[in-house]
N, C-alpha and C. Protein backbone atom coordinates (compact mmCIF):
# COMPACT_ATOMS: atom_id res chain seq x y z
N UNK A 1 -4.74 -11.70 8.84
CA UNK A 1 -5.15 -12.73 7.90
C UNK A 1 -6.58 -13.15 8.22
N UNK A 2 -7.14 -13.59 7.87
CA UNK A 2 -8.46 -13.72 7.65
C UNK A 2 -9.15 -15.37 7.26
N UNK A 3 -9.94 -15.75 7.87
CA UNK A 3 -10.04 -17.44 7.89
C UNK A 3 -10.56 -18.02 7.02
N UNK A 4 -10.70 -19.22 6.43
CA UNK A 4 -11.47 -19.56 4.79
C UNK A 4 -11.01 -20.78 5.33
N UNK A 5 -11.96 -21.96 4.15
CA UNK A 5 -11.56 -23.03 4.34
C UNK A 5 -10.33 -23.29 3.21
N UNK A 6 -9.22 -23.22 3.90
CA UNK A 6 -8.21 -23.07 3.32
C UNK A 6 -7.41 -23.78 4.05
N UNK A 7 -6.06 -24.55 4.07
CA UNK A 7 -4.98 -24.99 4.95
C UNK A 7 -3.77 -24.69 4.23
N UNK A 8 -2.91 -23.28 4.88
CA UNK A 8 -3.88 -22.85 6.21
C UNK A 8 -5.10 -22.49 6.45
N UNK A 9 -5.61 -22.46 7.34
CA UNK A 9 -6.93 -21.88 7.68
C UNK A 9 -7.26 -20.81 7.23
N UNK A 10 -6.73 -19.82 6.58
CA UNK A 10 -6.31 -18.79 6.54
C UNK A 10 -5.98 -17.80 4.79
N UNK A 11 -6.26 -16.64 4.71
CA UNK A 11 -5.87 -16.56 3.37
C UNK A 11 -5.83 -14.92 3.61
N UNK A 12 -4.60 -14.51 3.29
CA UNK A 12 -3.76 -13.14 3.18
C UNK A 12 -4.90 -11.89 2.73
N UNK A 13 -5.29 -12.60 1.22
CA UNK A 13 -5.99 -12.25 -0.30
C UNK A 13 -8.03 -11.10 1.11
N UNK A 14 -8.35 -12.40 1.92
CA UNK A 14 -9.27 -11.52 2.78
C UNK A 14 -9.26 -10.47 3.34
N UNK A 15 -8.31 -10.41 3.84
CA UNK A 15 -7.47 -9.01 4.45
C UNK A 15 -7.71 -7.72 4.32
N UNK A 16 -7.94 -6.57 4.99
CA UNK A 16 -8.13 -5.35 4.30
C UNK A 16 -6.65 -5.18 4.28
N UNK A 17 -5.96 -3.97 2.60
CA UNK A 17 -5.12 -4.40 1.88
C UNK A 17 -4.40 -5.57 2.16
N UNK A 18 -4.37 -6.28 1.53
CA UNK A 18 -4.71 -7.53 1.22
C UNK A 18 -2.84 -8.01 0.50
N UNK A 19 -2.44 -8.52 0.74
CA UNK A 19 -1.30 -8.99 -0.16
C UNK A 19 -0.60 -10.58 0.29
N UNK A 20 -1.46 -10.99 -1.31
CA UNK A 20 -1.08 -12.14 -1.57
C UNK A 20 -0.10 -12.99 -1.38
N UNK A 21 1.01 -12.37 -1.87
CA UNK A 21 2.28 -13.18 -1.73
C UNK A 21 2.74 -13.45 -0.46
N UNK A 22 1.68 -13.01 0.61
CA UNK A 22 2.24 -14.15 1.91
C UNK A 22 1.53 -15.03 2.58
N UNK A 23 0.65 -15.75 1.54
CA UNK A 23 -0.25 -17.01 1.38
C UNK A 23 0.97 -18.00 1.25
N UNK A 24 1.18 -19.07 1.80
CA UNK A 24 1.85 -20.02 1.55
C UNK A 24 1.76 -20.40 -0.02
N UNK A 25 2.85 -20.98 -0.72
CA UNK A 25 2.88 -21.50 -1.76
C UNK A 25 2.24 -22.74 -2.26
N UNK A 26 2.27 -23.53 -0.96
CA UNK A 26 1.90 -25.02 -1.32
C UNK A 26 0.46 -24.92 -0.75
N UNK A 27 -0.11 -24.00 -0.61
CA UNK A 27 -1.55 -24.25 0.51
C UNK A 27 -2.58 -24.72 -0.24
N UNK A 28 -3.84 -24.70 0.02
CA UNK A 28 -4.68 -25.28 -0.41
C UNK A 28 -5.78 -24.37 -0.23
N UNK A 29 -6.31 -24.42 -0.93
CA UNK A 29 -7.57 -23.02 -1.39
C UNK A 29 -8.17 -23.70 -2.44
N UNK A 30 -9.89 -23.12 -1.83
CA UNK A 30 -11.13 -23.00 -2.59
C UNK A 30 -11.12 -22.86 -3.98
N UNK A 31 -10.42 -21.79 -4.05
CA UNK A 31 -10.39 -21.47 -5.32
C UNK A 31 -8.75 -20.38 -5.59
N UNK A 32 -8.41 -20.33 -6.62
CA UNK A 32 -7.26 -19.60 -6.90
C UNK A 32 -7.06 -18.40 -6.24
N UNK A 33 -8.31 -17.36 -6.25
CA UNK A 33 -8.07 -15.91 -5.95
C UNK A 33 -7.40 -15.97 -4.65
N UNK A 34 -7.34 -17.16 -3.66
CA UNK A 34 -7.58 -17.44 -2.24
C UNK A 34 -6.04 -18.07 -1.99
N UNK A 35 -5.56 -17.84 -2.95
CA UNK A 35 -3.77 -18.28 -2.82
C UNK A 35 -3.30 -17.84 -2.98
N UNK A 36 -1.90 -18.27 -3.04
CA UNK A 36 -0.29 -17.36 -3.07
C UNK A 36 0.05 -16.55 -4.65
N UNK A 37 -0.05 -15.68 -4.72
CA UNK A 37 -0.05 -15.25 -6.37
C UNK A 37 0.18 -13.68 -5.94
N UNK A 38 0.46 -12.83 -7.36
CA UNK A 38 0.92 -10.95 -7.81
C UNK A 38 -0.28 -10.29 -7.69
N UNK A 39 -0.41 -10.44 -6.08
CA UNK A 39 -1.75 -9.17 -5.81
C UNK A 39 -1.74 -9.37 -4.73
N UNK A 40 -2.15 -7.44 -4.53
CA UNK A 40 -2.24 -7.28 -3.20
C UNK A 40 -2.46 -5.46 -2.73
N UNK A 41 -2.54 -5.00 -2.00
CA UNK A 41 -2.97 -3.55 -2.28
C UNK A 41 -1.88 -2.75 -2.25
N UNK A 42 -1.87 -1.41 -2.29
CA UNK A 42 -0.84 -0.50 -2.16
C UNK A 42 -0.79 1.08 -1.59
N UNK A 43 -1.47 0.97 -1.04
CA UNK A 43 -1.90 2.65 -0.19
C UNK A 43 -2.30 2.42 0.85
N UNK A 44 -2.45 2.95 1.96
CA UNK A 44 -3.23 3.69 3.19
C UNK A 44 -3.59 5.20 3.15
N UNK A 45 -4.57 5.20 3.47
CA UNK A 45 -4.78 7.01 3.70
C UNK A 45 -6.04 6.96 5.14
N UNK A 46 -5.59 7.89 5.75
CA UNK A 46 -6.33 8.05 7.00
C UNK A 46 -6.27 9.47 7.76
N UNK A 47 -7.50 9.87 8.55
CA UNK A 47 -8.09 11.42 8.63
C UNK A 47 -8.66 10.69 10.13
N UNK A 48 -8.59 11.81 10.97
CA UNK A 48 -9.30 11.69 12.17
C UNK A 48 -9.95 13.47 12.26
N UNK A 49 -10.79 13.85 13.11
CA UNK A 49 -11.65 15.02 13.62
C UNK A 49 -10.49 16.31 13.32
N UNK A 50 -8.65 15.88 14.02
CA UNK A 50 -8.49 16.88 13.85
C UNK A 50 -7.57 17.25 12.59
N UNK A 51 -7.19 16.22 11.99
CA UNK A 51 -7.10 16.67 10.65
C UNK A 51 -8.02 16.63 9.42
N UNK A 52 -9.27 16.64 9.52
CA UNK A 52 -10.46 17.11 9.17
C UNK A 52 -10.44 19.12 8.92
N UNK A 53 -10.56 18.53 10.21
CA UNK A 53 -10.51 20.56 10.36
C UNK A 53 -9.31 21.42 10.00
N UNK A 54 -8.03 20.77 9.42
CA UNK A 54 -7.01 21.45 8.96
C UNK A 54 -6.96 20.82 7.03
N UNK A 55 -8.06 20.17 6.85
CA UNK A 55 -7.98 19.69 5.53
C UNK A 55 -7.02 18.76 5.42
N UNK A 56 -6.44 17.94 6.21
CA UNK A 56 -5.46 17.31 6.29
C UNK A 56 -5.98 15.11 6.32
N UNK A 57 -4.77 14.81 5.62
CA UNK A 57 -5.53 13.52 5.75
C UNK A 57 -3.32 13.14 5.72
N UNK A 58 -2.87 11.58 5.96
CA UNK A 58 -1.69 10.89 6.32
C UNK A 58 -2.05 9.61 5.83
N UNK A 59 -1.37 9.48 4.63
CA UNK A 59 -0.78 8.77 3.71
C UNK A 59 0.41 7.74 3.98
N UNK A 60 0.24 6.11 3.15
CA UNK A 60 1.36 5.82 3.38
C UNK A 60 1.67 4.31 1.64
N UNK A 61 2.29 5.22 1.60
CA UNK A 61 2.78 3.75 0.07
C UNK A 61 3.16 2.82 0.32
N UNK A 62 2.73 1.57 -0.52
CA UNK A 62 3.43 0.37 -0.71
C UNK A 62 2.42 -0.36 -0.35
N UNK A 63 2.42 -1.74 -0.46
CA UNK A 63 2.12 -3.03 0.66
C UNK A 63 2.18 -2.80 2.17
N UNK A 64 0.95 -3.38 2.98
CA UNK A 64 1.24 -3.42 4.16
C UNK A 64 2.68 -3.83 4.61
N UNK A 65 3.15 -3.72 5.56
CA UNK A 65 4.08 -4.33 6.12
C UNK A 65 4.52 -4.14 7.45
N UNK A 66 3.14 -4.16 8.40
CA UNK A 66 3.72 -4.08 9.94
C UNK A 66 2.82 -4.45 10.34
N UNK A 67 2.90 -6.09 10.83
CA UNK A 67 4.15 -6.63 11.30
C UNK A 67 4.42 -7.80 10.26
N UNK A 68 3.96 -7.53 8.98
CA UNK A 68 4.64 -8.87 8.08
C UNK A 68 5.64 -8.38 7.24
N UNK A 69 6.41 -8.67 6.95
CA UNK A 69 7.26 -8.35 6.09
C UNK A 69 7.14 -7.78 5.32
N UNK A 70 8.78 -6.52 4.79
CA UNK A 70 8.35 -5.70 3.89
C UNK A 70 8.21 -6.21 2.57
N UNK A 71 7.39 -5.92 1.70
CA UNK A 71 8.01 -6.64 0.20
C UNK A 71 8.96 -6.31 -0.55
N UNK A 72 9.72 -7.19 -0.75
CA UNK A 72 10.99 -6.92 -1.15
C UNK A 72 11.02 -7.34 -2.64
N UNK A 73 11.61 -7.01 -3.81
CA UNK A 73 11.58 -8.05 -5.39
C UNK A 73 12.72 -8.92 -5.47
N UNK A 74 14.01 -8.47 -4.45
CA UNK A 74 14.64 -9.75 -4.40
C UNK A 74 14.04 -10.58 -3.83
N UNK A 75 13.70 -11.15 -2.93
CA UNK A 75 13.18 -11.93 -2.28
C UNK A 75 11.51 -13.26 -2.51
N UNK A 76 11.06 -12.35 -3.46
CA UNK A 76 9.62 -12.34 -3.75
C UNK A 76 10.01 -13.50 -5.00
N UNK A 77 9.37 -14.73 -5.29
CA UNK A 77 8.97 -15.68 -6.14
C UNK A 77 8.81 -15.24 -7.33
N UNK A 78 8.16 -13.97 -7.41
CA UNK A 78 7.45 -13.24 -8.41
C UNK A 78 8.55 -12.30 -9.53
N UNK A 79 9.78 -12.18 -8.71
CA UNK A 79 10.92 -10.87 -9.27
C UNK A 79 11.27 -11.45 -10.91
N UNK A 80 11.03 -12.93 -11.45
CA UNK A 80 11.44 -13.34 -12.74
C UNK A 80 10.49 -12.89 -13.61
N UNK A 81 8.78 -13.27 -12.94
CA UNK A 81 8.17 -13.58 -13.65
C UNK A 81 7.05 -12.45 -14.55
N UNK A 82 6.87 -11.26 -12.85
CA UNK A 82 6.17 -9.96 -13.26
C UNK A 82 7.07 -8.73 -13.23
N UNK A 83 6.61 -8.27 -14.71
CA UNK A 83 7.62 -6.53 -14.74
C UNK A 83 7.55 -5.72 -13.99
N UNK A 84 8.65 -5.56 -13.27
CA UNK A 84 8.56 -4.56 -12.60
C UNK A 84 9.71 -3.50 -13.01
N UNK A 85 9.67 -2.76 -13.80
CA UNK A 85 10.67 -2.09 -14.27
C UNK A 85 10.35 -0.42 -13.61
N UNK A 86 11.14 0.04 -13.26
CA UNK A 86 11.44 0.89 -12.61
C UNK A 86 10.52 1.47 -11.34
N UNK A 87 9.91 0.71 -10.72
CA UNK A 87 10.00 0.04 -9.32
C UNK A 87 10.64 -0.26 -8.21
N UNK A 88 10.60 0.77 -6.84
CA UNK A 88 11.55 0.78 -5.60
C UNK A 88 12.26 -1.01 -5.61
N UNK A 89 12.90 -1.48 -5.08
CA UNK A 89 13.46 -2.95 -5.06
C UNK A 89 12.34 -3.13 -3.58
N UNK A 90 12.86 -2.59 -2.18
CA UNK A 90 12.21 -2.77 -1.14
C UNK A 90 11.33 -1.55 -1.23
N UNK A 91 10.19 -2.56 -0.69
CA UNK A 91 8.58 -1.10 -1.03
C UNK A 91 8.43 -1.36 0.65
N UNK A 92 9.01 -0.22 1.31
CA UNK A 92 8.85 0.52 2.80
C UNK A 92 9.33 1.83 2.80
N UNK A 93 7.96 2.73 3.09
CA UNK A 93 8.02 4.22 2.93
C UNK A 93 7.36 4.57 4.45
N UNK A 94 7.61 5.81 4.69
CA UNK A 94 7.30 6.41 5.54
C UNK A 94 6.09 7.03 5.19
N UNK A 95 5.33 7.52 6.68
CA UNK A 95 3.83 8.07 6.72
C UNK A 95 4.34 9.32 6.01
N UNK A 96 3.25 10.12 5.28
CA UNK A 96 3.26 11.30 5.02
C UNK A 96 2.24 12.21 5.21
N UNK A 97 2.17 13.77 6.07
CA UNK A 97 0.66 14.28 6.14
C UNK A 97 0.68 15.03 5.16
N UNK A 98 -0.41 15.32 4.45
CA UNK A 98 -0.68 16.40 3.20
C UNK A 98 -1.76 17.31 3.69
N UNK A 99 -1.62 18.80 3.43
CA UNK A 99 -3.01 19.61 3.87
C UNK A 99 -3.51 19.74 2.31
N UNK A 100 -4.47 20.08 2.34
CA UNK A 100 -5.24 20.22 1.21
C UNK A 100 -5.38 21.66 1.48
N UNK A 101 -5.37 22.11 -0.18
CA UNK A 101 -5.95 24.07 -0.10
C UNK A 101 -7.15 24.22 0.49
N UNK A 102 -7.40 25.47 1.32
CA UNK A 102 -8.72 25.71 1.48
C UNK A 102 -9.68 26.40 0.64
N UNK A 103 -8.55 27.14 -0.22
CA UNK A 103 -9.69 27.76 -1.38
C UNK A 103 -9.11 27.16 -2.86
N UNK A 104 -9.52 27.15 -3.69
CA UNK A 104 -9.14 27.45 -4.92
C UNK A 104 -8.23 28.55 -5.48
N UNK A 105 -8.37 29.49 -4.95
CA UNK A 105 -7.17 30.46 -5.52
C UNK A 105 -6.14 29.60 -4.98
N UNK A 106 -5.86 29.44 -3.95
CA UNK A 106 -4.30 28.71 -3.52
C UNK A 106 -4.03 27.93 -4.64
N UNK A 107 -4.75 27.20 -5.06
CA UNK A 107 -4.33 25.84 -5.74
C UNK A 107 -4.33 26.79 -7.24
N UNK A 108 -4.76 27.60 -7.65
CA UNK A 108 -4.43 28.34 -9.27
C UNK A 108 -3.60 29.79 -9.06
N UNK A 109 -3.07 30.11 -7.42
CA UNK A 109 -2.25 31.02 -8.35
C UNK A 109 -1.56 30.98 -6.91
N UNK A 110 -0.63 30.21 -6.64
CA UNK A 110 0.55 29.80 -5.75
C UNK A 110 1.88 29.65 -6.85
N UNK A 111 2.76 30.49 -6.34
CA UNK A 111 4.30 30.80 -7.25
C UNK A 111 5.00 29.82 -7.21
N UNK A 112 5.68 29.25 -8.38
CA UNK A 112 6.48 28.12 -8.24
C UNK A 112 7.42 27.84 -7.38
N UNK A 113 7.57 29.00 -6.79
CA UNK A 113 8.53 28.72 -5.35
C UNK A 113 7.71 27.59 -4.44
N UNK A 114 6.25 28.33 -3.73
CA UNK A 114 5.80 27.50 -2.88
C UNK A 114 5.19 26.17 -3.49
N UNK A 115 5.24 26.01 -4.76
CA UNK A 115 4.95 24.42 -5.49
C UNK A 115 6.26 23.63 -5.00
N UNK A 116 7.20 24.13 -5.38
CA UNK A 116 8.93 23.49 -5.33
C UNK A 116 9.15 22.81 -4.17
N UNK A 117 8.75 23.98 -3.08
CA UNK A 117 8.37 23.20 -1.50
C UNK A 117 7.58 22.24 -1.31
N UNK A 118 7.19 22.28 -1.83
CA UNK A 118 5.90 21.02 -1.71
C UNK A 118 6.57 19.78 -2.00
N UNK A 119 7.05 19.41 -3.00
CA UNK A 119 7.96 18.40 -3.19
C UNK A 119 9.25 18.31 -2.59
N UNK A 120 9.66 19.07 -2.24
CA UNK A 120 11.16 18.92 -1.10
C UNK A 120 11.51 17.98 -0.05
């Protein structure tokens, strides 16, 4: 969390990915963007030297949530008010690594077998 003149001291919304809804409800903020409200980020992606060199980068969906809570739509203030229609209920996924092709032929003439795998 990240500090503002805010009470709390504090505001979620600063954050790199950033999610709102665990700004207190009753707090007090500068201005709106800086409070409890339906925003907040939804990805990670991250590459170090040696998955660089394998074309490789590790992915992860949803809202942060380690060590704050996962977001859940039961739970969340928000489950009446914003659509969320066909949308996980609890958004906690696991890391995933992806390689990327090294040429272009891979990626235009790979058999639907080894596509099928890919999603498995």
């Amino acid at each position: 969390m990240a500090r503002c003149d805010c009470d709390p001291p504090f505001s979620a919304e600063n954050a790199i990915s950033c999610r709102s809804d665990l700004n207190p409800e009753n707090g007090s903020y500068p201005f709106p963007a800086l409070g409890h409200r339906d925003h907040g980020a939804t990805d990670m992606k991250v590459t170090n030297s040696q998955l660089i060199e394998s074309l490789s980068f590790t992915a992860i969906a949803g809202p942060t949530h380690d060590p704050t809570p996962v977001f859940d739509w039961t739970t969340t203030p928000f489950q009446e008010i914003v659509p969320h229609n066909g949308q996980p209920t609890r958004w906690t996924f696991e890391p995933v690594t992806h390689r990327w092709s090294s040429s272009l032929y891979d990626v235009h003439y790979r058999d639907d077998t080894e596509l099928d795998q890919d999603f498995s």
